[in-house]
Protein backbone atom coordinates (compact mmCIF):
# COMPACT_ATOMS: atom_id res chain seq x y z
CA UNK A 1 -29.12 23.12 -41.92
CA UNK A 2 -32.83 21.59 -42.19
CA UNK A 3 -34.35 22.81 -45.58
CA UNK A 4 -37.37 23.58 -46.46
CA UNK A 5 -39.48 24.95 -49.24
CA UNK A 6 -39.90 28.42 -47.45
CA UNK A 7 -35.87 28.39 -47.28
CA UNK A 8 -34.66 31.73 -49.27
CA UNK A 9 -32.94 30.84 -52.64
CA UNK A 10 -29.92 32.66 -51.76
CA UNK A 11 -29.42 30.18 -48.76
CA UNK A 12 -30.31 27.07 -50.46
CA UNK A 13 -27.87 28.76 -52.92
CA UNK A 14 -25.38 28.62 -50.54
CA UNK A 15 -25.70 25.29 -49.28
CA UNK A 16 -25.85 23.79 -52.80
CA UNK A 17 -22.43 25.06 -53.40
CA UNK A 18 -21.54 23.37 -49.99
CA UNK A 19 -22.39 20.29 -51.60
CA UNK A 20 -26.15 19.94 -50.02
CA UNK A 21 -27.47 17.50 -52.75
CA UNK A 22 -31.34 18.29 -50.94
CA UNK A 23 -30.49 22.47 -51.07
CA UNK A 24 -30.26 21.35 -55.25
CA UNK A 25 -33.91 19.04 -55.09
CA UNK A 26 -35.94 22.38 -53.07
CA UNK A 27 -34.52 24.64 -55.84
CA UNK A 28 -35.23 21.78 -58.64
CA UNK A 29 -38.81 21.69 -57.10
CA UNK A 30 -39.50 25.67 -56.67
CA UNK A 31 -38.41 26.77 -59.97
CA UNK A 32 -38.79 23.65 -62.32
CA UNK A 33 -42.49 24.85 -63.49
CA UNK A 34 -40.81 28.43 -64.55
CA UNK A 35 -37.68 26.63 -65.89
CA UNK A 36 -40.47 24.88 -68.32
CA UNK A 37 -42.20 27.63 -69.07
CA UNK A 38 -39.00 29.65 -70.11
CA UNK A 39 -37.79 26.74 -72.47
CA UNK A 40 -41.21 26.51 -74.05
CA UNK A 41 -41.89 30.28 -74.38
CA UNK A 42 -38.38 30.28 -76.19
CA UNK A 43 -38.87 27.47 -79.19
CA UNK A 44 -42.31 26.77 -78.70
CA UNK A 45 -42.23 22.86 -78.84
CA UNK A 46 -43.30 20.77 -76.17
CA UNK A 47 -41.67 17.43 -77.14
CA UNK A 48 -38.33 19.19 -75.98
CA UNK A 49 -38.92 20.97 -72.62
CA UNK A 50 -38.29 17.64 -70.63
CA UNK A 51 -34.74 16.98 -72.18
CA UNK A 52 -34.28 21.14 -72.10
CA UNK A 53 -35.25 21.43 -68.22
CA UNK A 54 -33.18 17.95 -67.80
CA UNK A 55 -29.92 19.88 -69.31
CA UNK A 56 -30.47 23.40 -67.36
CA UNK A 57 -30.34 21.58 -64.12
CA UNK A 58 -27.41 19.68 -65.02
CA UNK A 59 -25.93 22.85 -65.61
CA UNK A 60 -27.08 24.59 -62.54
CA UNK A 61 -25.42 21.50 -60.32
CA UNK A 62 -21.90 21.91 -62.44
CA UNK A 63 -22.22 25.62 -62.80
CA UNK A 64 -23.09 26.86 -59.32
CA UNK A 65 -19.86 28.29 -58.33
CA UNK A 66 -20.00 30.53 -61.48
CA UNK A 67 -22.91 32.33 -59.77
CA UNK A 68 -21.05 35.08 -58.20
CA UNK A 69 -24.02 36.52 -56.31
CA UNK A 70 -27.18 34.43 -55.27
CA UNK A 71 -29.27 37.36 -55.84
CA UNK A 72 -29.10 37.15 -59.11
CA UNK A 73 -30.07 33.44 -59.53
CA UNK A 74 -33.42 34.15 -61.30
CA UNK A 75 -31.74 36.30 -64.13
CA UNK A 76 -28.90 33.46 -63.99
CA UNK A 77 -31.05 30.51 -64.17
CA UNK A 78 -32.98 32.42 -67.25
CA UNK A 79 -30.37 32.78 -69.02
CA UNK A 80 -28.64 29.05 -68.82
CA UNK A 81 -32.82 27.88 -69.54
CA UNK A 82 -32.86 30.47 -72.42
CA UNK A 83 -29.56 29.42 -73.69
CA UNK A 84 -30.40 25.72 -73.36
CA UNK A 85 -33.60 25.96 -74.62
CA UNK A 86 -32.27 28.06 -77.96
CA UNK A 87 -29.64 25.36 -78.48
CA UNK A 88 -32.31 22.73 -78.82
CA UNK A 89 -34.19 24.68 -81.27
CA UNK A 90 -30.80 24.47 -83.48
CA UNK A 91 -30.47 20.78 -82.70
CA UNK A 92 -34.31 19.99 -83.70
CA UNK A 93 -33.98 22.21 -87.11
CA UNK A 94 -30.59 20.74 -87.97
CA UNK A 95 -32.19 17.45 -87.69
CA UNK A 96 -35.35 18.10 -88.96
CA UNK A 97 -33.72 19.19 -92.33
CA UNK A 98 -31.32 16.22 -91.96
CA UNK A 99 -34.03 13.68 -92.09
CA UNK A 100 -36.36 12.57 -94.32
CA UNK A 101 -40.67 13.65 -93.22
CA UNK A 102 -41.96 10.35 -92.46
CA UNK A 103 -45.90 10.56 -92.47
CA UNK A 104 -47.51 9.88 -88.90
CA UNK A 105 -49.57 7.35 -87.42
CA UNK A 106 -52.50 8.44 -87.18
CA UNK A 107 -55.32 7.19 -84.82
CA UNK A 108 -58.74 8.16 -85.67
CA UNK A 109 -60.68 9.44 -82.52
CA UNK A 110 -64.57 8.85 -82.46
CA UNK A 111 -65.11 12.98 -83.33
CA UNK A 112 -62.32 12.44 -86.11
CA UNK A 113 -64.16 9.39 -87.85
CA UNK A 114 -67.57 11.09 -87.74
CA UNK A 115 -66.63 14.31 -89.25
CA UNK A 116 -63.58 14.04 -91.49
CA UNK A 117 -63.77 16.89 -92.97
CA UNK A 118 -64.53 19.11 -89.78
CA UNK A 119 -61.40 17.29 -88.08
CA UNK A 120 -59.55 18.46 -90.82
CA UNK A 121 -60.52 22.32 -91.19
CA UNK A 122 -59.27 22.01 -87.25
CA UNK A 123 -56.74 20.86 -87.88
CA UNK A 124 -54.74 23.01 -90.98
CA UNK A 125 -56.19 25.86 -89.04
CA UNK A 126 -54.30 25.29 -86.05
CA UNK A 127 -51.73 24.08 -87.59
CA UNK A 128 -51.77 27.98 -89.85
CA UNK A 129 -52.04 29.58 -86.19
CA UNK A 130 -48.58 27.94 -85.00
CA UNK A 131 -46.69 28.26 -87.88
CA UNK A 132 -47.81 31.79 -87.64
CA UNK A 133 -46.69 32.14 -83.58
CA UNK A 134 -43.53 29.93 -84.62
CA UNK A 135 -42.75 32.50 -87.49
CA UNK A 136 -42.47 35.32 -84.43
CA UNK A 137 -39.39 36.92 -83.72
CA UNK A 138 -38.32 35.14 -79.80
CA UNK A 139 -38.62 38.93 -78.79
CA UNK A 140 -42.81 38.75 -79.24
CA UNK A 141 -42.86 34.86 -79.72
CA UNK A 142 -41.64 34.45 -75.94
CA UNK A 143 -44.32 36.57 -73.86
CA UNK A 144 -46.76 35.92 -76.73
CA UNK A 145 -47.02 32.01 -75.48
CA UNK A 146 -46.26 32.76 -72.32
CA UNK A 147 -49.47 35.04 -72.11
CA UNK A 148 -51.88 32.52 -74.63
CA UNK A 149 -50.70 29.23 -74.73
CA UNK A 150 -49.60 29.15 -70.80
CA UNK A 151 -51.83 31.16 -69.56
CA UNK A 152 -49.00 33.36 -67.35
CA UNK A 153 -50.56 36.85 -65.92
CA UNK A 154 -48.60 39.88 -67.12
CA UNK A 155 -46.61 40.49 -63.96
CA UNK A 156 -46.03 36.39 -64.02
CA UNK A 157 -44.47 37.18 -67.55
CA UNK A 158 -42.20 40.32 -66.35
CA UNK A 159 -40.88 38.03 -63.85
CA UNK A 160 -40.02 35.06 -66.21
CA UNK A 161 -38.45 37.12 -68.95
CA UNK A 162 -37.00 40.22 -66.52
CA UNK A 163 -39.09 42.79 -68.06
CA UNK A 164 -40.68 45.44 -66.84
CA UNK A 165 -44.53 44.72 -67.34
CA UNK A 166 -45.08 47.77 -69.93
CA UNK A 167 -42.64 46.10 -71.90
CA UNK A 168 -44.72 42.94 -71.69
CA UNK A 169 -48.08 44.79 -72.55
CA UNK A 170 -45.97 46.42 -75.68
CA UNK A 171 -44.49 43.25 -76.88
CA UNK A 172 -47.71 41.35 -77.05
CA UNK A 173 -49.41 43.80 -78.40
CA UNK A 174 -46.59 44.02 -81.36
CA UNK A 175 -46.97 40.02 -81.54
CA UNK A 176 -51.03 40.19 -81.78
CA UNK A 177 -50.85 42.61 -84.50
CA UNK A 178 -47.92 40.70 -86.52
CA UNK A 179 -49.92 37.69 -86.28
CA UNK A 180 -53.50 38.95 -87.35
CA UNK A 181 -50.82 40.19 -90.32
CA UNK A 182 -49.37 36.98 -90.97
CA UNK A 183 -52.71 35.25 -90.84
CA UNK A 184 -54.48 37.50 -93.24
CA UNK A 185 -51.65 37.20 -95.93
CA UNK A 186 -52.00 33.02 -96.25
């Protein structure tokens, strides 16, 4: 069977679970970007989305066969990224509280060295605007940074999460308003 990228996912499915190792690299390469999205949408830190995506794939290669119908991959594959990506979180707070804060390096940047103090406004206020959207319950947090910080569309968000796109609309509004509430309280 030659594969391609306009191959359905149901077939390259199917010939993954024959053991086509190239049916696995077209889906890797088709839904890898969403996969990313999904895992960052769900804990909100960068750093981990590469070893996330890493483990969701692994799991898609040694959980294929549990896919009973290739239909469903999308809600299947969102759920193992989701799942993945929520057992990270766990990892990074249990070892965040297990280690000692060690201050950071920093490098001073041109802008940063001519206006100290502007840098640093910046930067506590930025840093108030993601503990805020980190504070979030997953339910708002999740559309919320897909919409803002990733710049998805609304239908783009339905899609990724499996929501209808009123839900979408309602959830982000609920996360707007809980975060102009959490930002007027510090």
């Amino acid at each position: 069977m030659a594969l391609s990228q306009h191959t359905a996912d149901p077939d390259l499915i199917r010939a993954a679970r024959d053991g086509d190792r190239s049916a696995v690299d077209v889906l890797v390469r088709r839904h890898d970007p969403w996969v990313r999205q999904v895992a960052y949408a769900t804990i909100g830190n960068r750093a981990a989305v590469d070893d996330i995506a890493q483990n969701v794939w692994t799991n898609v290669w040694q959980r294929l066969e549990t896919l009973s119908d290739p239909q469903g991959w999308r809600g299947w594959l969102y759920k193992l990224t989701r799942n993945a990506a929520l057992d990270s979180g766990r990892r990074l707070a249990r070892d965040k509280r297990l280690t000692l804060a060690l201050p950071e390096m920093a490098t001073e940047s041109d802008e940063q060295a001519a206006n100290p103090a502007q840098h640093l406004a910046a930067t506590e206020e930025n840093q108030r605007m993601l503990k805020a959207i980190h504070g979030l319950p997953a339910l708002y947090r999740e559309p919320f940074v897909l919409r803002h910080l990733r710049d998805c569309s609304y239908a783009e968000i339905a899609e990724t999460l499996d929501l209808p796109v009123a839900t979408v609309e309602t959830r982000l509004v609920r996360a707007r308003r809980l975060l102009r509430e959490a930002l007027a309280d510090n």
